[in-house]
N, C-alpha and C. Protein backbone atom coordinates (compact mmCIF):
# COMPACT_ATOMS: atom_id res chain seq x y z
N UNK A 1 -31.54 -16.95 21.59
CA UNK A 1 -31.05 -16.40 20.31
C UNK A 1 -30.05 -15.28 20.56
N UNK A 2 -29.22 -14.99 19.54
CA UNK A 2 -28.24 -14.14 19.56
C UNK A 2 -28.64 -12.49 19.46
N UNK A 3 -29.68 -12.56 18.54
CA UNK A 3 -30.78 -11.42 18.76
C UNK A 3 -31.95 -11.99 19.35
N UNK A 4 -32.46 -10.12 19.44
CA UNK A 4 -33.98 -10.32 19.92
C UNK A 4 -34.38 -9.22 19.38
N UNK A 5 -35.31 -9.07 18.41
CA UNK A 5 -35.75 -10.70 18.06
C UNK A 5 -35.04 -11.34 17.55
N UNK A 6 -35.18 -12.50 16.38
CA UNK A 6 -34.24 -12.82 16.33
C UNK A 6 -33.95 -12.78 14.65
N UNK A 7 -32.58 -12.66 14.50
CA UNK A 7 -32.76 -12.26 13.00
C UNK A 7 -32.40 -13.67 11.80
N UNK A 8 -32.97 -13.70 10.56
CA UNK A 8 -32.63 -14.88 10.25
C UNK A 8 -32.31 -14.55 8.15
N UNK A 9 -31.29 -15.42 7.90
CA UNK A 9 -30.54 -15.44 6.80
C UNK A 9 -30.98 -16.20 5.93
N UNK A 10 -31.37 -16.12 4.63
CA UNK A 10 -31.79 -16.95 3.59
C UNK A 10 -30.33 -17.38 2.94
N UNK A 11 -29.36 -18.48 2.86
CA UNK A 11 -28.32 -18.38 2.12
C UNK A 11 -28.75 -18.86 0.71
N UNK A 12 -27.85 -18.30 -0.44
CA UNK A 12 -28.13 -18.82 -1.77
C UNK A 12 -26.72 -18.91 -2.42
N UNK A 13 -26.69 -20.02 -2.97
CA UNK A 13 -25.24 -20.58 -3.76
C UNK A 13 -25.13 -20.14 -5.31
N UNK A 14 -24.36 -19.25 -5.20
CA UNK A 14 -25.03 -18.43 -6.87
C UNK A 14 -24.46 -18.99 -7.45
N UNK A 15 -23.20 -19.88 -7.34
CA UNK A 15 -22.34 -20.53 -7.90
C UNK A 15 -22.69 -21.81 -8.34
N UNK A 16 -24.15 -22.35 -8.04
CA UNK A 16 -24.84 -23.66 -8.03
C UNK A 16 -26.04 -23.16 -8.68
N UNK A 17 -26.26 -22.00 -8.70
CA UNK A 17 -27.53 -21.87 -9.52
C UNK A 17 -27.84 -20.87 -10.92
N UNK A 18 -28.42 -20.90 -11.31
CA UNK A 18 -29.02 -20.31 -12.28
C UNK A 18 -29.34 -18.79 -12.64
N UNK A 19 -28.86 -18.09 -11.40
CA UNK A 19 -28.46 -16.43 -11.40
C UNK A 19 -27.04 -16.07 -11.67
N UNK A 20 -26.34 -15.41 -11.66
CA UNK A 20 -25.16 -15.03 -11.76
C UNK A 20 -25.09 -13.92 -10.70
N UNK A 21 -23.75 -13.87 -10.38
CA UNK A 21 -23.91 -13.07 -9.37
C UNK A 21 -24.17 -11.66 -9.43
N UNK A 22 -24.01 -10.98 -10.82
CA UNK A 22 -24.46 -10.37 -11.45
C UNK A 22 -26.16 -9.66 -11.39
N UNK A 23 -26.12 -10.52 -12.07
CA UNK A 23 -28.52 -10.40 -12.25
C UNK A 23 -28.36 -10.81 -10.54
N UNK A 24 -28.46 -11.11 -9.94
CA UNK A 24 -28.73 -11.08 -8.07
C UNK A 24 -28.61 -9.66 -7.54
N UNK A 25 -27.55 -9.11 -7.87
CA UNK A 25 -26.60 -7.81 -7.37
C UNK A 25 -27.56 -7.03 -8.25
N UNK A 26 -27.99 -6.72 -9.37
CA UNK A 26 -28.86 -5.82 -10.56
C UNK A 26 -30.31 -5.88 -9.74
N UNK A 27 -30.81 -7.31 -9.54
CA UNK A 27 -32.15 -7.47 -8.84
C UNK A 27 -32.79 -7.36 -7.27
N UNK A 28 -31.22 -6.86 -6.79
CA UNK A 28 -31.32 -6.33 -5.32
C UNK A 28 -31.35 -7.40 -4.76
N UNK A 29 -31.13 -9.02 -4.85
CA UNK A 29 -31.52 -9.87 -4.52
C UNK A 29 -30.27 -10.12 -3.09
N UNK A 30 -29.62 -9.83 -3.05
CA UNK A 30 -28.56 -9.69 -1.91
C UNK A 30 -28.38 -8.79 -0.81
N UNK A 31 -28.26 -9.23 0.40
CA UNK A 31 -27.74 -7.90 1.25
C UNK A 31 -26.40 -8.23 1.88
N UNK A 32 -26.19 -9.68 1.93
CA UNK A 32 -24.81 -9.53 1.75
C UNK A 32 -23.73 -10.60 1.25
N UNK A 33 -22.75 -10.88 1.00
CA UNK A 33 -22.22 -11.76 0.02
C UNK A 33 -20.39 -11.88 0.62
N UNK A 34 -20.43 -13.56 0.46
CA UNK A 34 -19.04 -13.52 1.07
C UNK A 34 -18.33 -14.19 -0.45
N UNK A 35 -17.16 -13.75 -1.03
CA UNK A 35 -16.32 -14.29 -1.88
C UNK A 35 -14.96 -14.06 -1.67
N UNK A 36 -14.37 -13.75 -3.13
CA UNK A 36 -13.06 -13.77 -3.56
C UNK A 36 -12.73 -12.40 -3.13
N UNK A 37 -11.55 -11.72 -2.89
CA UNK A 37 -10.79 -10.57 -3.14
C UNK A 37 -11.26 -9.56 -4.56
N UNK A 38 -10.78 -10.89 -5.77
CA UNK A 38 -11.28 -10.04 -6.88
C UNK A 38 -13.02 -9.55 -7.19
N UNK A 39 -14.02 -10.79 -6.19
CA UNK A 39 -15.11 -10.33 -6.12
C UNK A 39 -15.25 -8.73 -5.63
N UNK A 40 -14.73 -8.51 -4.57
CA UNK A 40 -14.99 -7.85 -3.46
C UNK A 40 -14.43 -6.07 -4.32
N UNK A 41 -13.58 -6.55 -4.82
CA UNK A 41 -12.83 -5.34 -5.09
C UNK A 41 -13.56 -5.12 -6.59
N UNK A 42 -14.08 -5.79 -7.57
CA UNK A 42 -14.94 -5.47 -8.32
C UNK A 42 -16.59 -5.00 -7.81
N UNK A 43 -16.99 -5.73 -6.98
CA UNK A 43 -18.02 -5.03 -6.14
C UNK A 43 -18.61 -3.91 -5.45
N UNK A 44 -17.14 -3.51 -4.90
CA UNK A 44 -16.93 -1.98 -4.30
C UNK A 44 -16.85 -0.97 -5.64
N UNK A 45 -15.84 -1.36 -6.66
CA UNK A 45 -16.09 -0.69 -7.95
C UNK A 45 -17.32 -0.21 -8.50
N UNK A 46 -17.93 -1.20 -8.57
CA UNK A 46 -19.28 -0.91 -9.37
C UNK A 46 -20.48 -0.79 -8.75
N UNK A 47 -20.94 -1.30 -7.38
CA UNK A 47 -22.28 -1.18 -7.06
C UNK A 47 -21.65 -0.26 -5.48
N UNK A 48 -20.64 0.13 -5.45
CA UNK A 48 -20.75 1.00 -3.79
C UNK A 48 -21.24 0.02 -2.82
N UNK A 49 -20.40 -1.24 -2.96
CA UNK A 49 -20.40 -1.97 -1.71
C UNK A 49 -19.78 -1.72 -0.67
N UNK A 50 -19.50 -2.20 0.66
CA UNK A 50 -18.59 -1.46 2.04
C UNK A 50 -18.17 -3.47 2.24
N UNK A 51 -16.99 -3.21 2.62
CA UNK A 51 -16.21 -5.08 3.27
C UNK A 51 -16.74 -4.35 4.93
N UNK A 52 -17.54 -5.42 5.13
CA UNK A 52 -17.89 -5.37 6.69
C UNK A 52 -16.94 -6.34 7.88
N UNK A 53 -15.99 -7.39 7.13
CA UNK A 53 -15.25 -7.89 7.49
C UNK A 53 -14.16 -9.14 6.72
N UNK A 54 -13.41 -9.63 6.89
CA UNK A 54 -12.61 -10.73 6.15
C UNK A 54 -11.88 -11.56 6.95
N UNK A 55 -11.82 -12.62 5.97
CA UNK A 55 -11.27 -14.05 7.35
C UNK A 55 -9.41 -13.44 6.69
N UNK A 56 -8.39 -13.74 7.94
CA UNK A 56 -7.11 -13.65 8.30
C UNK A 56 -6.62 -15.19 7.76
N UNK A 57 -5.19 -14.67 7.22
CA UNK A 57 -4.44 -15.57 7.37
C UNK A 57 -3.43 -15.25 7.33
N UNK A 58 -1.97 -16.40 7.49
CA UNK A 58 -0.74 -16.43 7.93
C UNK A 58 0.29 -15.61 7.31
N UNK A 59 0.69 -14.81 7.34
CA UNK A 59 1.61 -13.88 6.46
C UNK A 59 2.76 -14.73 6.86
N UNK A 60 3.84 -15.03 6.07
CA UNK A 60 5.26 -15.74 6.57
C UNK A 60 6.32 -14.52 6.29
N UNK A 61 5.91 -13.02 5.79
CA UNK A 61 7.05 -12.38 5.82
C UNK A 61 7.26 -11.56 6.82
N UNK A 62 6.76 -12.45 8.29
CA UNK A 62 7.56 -12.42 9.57
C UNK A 62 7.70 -13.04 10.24
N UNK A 63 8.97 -12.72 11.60
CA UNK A 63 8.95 -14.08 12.44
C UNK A 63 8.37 -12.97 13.88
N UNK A 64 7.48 -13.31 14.62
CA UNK A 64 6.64 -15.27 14.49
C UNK A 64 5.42 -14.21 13.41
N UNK A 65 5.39 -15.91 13.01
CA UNK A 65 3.97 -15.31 11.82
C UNK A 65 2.62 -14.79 12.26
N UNK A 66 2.33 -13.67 11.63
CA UNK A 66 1.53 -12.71 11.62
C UNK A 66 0.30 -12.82 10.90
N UNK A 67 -0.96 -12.90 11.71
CA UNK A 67 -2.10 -12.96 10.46
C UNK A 67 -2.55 -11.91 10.28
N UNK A 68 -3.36 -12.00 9.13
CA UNK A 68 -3.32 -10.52 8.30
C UNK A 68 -4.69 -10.98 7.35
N UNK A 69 -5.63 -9.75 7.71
CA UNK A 69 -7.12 -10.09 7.12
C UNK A 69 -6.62 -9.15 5.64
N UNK A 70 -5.70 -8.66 5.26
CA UNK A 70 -5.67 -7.63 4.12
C UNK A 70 -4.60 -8.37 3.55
N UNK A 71 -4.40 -7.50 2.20
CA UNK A 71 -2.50 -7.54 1.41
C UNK A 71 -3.23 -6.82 0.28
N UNK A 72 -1.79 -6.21 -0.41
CA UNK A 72 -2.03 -5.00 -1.08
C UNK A 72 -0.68 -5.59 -2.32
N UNK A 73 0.03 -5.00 -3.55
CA UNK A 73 0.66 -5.23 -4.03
C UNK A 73 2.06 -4.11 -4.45
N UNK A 74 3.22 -4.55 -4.74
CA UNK A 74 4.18 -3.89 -4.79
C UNK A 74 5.16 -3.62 -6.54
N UNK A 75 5.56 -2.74 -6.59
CA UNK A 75 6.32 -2.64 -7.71
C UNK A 75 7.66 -2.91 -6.89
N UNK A 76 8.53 -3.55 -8.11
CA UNK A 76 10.24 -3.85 -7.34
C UNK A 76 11.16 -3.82 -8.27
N UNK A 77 12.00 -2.94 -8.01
CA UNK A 77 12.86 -2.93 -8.84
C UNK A 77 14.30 -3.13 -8.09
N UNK A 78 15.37 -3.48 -8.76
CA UNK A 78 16.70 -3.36 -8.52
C UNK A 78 17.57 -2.36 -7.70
N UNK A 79 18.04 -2.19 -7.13
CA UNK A 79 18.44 -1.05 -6.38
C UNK A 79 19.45 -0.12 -7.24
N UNK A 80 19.75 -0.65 -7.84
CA UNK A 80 20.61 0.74 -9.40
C UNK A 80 19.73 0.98 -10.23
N UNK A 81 18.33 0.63 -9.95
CA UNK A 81 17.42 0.85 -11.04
C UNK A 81 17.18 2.18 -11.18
N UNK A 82 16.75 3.39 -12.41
CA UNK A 82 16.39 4.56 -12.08
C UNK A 82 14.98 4.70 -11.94
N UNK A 83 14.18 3.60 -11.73
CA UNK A 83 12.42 4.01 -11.54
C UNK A 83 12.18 4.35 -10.07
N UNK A 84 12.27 5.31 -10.31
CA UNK A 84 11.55 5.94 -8.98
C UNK A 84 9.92 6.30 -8.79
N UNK A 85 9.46 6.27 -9.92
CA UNK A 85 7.85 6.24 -9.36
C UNK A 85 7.36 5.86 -10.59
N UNK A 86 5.81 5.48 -10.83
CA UNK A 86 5.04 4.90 -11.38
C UNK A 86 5.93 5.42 -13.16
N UNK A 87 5.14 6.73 -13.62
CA UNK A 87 5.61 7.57 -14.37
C UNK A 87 7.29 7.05 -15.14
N UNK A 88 8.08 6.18 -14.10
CA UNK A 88 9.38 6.19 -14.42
C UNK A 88 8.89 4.48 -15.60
N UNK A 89 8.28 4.16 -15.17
CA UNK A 89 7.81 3.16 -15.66
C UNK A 89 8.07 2.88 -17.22
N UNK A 90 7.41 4.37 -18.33
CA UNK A 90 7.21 4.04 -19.39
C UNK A 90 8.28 3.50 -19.62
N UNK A 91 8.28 2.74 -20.96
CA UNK A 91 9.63 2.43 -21.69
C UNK A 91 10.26 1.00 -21.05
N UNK A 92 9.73 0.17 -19.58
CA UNK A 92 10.47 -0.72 -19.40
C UNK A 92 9.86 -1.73 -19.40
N UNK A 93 10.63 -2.93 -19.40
CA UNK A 93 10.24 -4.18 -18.89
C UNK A 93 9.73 -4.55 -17.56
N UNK A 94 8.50 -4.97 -17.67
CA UNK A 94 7.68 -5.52 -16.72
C UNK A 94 7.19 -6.73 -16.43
N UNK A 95 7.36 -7.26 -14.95
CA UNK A 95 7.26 -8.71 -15.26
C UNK A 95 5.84 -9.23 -13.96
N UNK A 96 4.84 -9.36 -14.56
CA UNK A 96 3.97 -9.65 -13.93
C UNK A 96 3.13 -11.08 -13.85
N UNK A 97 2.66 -11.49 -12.97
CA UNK A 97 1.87 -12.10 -12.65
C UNK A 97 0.83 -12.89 -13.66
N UNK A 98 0.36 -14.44 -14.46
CA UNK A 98 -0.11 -14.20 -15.78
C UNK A 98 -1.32 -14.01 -14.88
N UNK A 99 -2.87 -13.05 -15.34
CA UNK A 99 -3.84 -13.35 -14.81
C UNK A 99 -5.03 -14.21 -14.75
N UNK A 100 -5.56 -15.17 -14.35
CA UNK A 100 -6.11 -16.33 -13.99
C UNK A 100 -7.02 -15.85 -12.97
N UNK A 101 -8.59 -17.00 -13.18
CA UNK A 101 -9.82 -16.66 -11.91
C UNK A 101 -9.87 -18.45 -12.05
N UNK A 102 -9.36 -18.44 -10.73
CA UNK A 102 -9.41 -20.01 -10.17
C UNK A 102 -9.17 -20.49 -8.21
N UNK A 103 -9.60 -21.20 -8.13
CA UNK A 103 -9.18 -21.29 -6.91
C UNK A 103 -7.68 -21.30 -6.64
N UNK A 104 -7.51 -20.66 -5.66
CA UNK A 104 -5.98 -20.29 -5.60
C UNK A 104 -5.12 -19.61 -6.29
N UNK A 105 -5.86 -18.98 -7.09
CA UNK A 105 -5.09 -18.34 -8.57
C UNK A 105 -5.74 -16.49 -8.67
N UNK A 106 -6.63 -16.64 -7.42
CA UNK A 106 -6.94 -14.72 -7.62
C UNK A 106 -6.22 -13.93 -7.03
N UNK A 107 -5.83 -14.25 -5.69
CA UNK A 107 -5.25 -13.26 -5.24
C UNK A 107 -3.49 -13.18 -5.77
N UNK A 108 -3.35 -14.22 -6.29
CA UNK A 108 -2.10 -14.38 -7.10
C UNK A 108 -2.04 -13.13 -8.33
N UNK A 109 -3.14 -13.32 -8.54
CA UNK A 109 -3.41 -12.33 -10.03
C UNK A 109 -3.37 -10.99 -9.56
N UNK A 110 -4.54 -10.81 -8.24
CA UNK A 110 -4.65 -9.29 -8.09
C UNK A 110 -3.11 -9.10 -7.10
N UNK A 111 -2.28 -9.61 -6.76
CA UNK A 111 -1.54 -8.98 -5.85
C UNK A 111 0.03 -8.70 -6.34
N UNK A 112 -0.41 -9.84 -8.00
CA UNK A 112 1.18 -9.29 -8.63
C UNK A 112 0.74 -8.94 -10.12
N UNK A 113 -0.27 -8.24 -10.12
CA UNK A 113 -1.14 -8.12 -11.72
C UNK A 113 -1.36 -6.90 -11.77
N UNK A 114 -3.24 -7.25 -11.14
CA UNK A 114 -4.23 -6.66 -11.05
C UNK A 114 -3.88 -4.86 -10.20
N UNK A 115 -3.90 -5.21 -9.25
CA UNK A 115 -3.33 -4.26 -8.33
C UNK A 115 -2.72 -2.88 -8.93
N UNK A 116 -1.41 -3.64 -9.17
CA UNK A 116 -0.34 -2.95 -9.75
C UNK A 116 -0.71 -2.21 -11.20
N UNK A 117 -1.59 -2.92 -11.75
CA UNK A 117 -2.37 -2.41 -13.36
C UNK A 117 -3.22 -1.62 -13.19
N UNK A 118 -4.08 -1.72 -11.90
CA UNK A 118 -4.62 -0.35 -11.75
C UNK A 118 -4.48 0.46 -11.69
N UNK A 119 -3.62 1.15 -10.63
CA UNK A 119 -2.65 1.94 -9.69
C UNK A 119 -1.86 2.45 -10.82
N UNK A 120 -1.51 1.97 -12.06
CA UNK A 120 -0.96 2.54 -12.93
C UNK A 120 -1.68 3.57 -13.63
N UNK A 121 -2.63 2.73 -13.81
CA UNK A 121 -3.90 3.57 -14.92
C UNK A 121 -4.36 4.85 -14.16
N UNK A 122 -4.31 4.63 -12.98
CA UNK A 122 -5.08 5.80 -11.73
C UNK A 122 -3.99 7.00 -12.07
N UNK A 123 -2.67 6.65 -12.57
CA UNK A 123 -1.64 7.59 -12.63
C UNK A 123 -1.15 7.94 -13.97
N UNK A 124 -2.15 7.44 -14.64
CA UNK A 124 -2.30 7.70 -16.91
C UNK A 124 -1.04 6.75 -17.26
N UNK A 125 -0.76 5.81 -16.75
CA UNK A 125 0.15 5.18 -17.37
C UNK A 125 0.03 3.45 -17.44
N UNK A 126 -0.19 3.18 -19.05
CA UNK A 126 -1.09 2.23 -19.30
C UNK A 126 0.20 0.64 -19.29
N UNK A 127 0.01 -0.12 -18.61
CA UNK A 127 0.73 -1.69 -18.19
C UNK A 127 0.86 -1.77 -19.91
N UNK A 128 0.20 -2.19 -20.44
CA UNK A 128 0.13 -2.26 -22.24
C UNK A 128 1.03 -1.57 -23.13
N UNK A 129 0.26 -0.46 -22.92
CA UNK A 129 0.29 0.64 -24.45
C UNK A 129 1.94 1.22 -23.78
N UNK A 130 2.35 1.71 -22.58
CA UNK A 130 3.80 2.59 -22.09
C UNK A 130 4.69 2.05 -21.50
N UNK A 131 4.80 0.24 -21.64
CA UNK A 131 5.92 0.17 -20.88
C UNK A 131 6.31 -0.63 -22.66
N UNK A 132 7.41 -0.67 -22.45
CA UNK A 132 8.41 -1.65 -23.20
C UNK A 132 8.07 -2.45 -23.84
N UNK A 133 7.84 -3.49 -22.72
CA UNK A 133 7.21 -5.09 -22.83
C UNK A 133 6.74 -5.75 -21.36
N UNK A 134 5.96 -6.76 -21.08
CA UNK A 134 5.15 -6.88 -20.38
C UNK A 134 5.92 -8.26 -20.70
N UNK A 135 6.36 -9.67 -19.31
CA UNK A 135 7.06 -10.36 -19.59
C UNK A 135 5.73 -11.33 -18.56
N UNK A 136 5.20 -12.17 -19.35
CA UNK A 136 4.03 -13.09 -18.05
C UNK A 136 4.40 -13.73 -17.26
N UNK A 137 4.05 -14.29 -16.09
CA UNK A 137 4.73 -14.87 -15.57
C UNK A 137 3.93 -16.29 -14.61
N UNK A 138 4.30 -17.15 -14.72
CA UNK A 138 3.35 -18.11 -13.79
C UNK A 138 3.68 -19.09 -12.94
N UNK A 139 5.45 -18.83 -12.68
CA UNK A 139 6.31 -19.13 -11.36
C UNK A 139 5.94 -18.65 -10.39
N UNK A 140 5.11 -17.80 -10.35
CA UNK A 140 5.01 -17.18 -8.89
C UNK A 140 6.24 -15.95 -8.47
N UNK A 141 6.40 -15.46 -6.94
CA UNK A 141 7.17 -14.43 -6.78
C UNK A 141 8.67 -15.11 -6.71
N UNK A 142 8.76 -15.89 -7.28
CA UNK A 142 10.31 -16.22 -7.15
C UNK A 142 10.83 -16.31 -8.41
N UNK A 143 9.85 -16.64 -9.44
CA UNK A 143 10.41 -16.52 -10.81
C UNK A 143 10.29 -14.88 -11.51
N UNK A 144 9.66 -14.14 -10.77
CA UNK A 144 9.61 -12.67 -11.11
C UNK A 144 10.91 -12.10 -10.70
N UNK A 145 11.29 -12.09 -9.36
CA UNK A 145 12.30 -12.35 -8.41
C UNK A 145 13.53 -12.25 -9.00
N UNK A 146 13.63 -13.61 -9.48
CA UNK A 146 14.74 -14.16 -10.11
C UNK A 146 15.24 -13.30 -11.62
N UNK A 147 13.97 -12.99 -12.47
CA UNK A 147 14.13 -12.71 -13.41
C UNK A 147 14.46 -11.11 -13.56
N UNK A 148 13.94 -10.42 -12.52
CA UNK A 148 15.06 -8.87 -11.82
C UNK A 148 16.12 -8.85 -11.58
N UNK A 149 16.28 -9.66 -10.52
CA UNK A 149 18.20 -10.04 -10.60
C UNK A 149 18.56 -9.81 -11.83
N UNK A 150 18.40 -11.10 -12.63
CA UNK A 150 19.30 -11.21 -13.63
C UNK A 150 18.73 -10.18 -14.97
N UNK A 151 18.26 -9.36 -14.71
CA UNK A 151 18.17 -8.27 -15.68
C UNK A 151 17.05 -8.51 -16.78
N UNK A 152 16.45 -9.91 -16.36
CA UNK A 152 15.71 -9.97 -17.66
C UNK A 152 14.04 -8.90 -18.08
N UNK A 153 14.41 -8.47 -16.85
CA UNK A 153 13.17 -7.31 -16.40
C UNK A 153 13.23 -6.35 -15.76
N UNK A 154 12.77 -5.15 -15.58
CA UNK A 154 12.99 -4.13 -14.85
C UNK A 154 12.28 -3.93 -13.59
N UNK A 155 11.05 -4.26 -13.98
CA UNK A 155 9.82 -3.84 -12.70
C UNK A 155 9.46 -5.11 -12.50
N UNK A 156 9.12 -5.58 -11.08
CA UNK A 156 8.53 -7.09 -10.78
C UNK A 156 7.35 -6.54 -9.66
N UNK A 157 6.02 -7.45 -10.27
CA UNK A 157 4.79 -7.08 -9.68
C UNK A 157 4.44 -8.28 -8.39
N UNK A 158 4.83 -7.99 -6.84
CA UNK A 158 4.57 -8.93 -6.48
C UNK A 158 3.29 -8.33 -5.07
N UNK A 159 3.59 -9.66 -4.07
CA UNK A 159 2.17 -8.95 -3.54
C UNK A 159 3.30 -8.68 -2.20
N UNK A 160 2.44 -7.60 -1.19
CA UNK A 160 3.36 -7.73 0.01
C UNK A 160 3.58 -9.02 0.91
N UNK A 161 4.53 -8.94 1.41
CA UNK A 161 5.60 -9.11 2.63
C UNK A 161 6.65 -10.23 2.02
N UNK A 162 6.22 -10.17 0.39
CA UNK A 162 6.95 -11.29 -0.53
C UNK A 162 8.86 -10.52 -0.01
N UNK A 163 9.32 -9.22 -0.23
CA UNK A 163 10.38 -8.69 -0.09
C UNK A 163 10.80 -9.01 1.42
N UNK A 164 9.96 -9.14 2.58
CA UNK A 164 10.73 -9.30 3.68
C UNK A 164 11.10 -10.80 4.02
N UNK A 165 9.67 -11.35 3.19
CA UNK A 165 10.14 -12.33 3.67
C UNK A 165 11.16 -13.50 2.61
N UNK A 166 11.73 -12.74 1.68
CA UNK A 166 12.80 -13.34 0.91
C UNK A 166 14.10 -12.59 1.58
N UNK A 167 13.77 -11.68 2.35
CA UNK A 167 15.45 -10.91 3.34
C UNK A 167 15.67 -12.19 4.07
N UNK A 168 14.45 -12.26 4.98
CA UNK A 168 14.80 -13.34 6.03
C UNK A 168 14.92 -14.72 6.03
N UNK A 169 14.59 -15.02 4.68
CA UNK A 169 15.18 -16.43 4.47
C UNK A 169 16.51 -16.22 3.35
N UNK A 170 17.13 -15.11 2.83
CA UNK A 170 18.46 -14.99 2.63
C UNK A 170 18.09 -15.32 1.11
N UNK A 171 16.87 -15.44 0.72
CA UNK A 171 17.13 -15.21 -1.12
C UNK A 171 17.40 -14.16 -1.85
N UNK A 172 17.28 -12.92 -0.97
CA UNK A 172 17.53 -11.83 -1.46
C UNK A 172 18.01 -11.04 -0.35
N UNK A 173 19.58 -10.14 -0.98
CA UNK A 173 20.46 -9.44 0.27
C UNK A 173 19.07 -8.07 0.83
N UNK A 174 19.81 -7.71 1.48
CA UNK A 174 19.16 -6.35 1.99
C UNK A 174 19.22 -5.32 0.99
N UNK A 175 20.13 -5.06 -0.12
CA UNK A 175 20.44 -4.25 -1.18
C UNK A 175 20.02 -4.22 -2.32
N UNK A 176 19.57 -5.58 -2.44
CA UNK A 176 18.86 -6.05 -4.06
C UNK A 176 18.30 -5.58 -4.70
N UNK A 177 16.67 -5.43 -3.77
CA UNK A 177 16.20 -4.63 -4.27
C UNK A 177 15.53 -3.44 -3.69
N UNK A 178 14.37 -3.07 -4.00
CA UNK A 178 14.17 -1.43 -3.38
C UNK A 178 12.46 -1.66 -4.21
N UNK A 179 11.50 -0.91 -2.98
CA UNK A 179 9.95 -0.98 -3.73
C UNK A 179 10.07 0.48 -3.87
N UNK A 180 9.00 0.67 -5.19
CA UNK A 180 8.43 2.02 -5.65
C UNK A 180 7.14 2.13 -4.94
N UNK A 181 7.04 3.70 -5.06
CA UNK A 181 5.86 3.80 -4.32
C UNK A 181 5.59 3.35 -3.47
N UNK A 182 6.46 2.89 -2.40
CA UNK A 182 6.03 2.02 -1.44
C UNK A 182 5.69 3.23 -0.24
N UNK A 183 4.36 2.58 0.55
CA UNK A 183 4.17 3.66 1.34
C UNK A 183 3.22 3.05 2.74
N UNK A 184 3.26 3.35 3.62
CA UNK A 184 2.38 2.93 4.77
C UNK A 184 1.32 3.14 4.74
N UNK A 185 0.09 2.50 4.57
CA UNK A 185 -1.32 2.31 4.25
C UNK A 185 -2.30 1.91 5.33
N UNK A 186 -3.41 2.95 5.64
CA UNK A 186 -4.04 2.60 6.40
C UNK A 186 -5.13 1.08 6.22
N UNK A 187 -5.35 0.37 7.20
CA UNK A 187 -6.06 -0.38 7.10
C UNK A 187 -7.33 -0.68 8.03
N UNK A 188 -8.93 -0.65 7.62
CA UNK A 188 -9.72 -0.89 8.78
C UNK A 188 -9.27 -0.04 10.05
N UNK A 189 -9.20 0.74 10.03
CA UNK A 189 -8.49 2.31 10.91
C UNK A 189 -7.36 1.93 11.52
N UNK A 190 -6.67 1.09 11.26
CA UNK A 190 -5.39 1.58 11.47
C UNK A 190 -4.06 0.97 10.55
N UNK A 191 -2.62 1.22 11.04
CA UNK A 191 -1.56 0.95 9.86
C UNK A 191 -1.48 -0.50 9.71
N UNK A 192 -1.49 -0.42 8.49
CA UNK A 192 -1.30 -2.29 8.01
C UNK A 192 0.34 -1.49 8.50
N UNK A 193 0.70 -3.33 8.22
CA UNK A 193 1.72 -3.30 8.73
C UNK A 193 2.88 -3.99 7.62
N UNK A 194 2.76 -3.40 6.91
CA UNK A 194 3.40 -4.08 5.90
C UNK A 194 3.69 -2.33 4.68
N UNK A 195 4.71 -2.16 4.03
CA UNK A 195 4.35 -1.42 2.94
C UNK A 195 3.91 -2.14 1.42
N UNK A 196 3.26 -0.85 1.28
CA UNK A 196 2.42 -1.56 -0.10
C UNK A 196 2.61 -0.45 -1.00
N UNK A 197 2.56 -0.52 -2.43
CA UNK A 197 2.21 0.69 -3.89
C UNK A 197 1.19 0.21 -3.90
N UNK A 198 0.05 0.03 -3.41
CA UNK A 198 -1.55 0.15 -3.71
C UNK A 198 -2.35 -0.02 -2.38
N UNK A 199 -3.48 0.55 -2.88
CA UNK A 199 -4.23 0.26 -1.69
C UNK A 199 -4.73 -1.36 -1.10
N UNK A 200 -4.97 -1.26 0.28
CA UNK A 200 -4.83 -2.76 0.78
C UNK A 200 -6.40 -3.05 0.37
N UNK A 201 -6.30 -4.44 0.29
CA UNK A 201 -8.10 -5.23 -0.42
C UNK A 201 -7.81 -6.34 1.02
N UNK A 202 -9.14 -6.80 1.11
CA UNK A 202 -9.47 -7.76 1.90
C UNK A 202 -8.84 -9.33 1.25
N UNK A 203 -8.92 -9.70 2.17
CA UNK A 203 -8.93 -11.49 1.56
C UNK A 203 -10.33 -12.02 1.22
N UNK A 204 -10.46 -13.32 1.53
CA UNK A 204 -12.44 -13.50 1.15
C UNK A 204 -12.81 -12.64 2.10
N UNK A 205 -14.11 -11.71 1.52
CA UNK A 205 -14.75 -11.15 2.51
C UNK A 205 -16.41 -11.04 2.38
């Protein structure tokens, strides 16, 4: 055995049964739990959970590709834009992410949504009630992208290494655009490697 003694795991499929993950987590019935991003980061919210680890995958906004157990999300604006920080925000057009809980559809949400909607609120400035207008979006980072260029928005909510890796495949010049708040973020003790405007979340963990 891998221990000694040896230690052993009851698994339970909350998703197949008749608890929610909820009443499990309320009834102490867990000690530990692998899901979604948005699980994980609602989890730590509310019950003072700790990510003891997360599975990696392929980042493409580098060459050679880089795996990456984290990602965090970015504000982007235009490079003549005048938003320089969160605060600059009120009053504009924002073009985010629509939000959705589906396979393949969370970390989409938290990394050009969620994220960015927090990080606002953390700084009194509400995605809703102080910007302009709020423009949905469910192209993904290329139709947010696109829709900055051409002015139809001010702020675009995407997730990282989306900006480098639209330099290096030439959809977007080096000048285009420019992130707010963008800042070097520690990760699992040391620098992610990527900049982010929010703090970095795990992938499933």
């Amino acid at each position: 055995p891998l221990f000694d003694p040896p230690i052993y795991f009851r698994h339970i499929n909350i998703h197949s049964s008749t608890t929610t993950l909820e009443q499990a987590l309320q009834r102490k019935q867990l000690d530990f739990y692998l899901g979604s991003s948005m699980d994980v980061v609602c989890l730590e919210e509310t019950y003072n959970s700790k990510v003891l680890g997360s599975i990696s995958r392929q980042d493409w906004g580098t060459w050679p590709i880089e795996e990456l157990s984290g990602y965090g999300g970015l504000f982007v604006v235009r490079n003549d834009s005048d938003v320089r920080s969160i605060q600059d925000m009120r009053g504009k057009v924002v073009g985010a992410e629509v939000v959705q809980v589906g396979v393949g559809s969370v970390s989409d949400s938290l990394a050009a949504c969620l994220l960015q909607w927090r990080e606002m609120l953390a700084n009194g400035v509400s995605l809703t009630d102080d910007t302009q207008a709020v423009v949905w979006s469910t192209g993904g980072p290329t139709s947010l992208i696109g829709m900055l260029l051409e002015r139809d928005i001010e702020v675009a909510f995407v997730r990282t290494g989306v900006i480098e890796l639209y330099r290096a495949g030439g959809v977007i010049d080096a000048n285009d655009v420019r992130v707010v708040e963008g800042r070097v973020r520690l990760w699992k003790g040391s620098t992610f490697p990527r900049v982010s405007s929010t703090p970095i979340i795990p992938e499933w963990a």
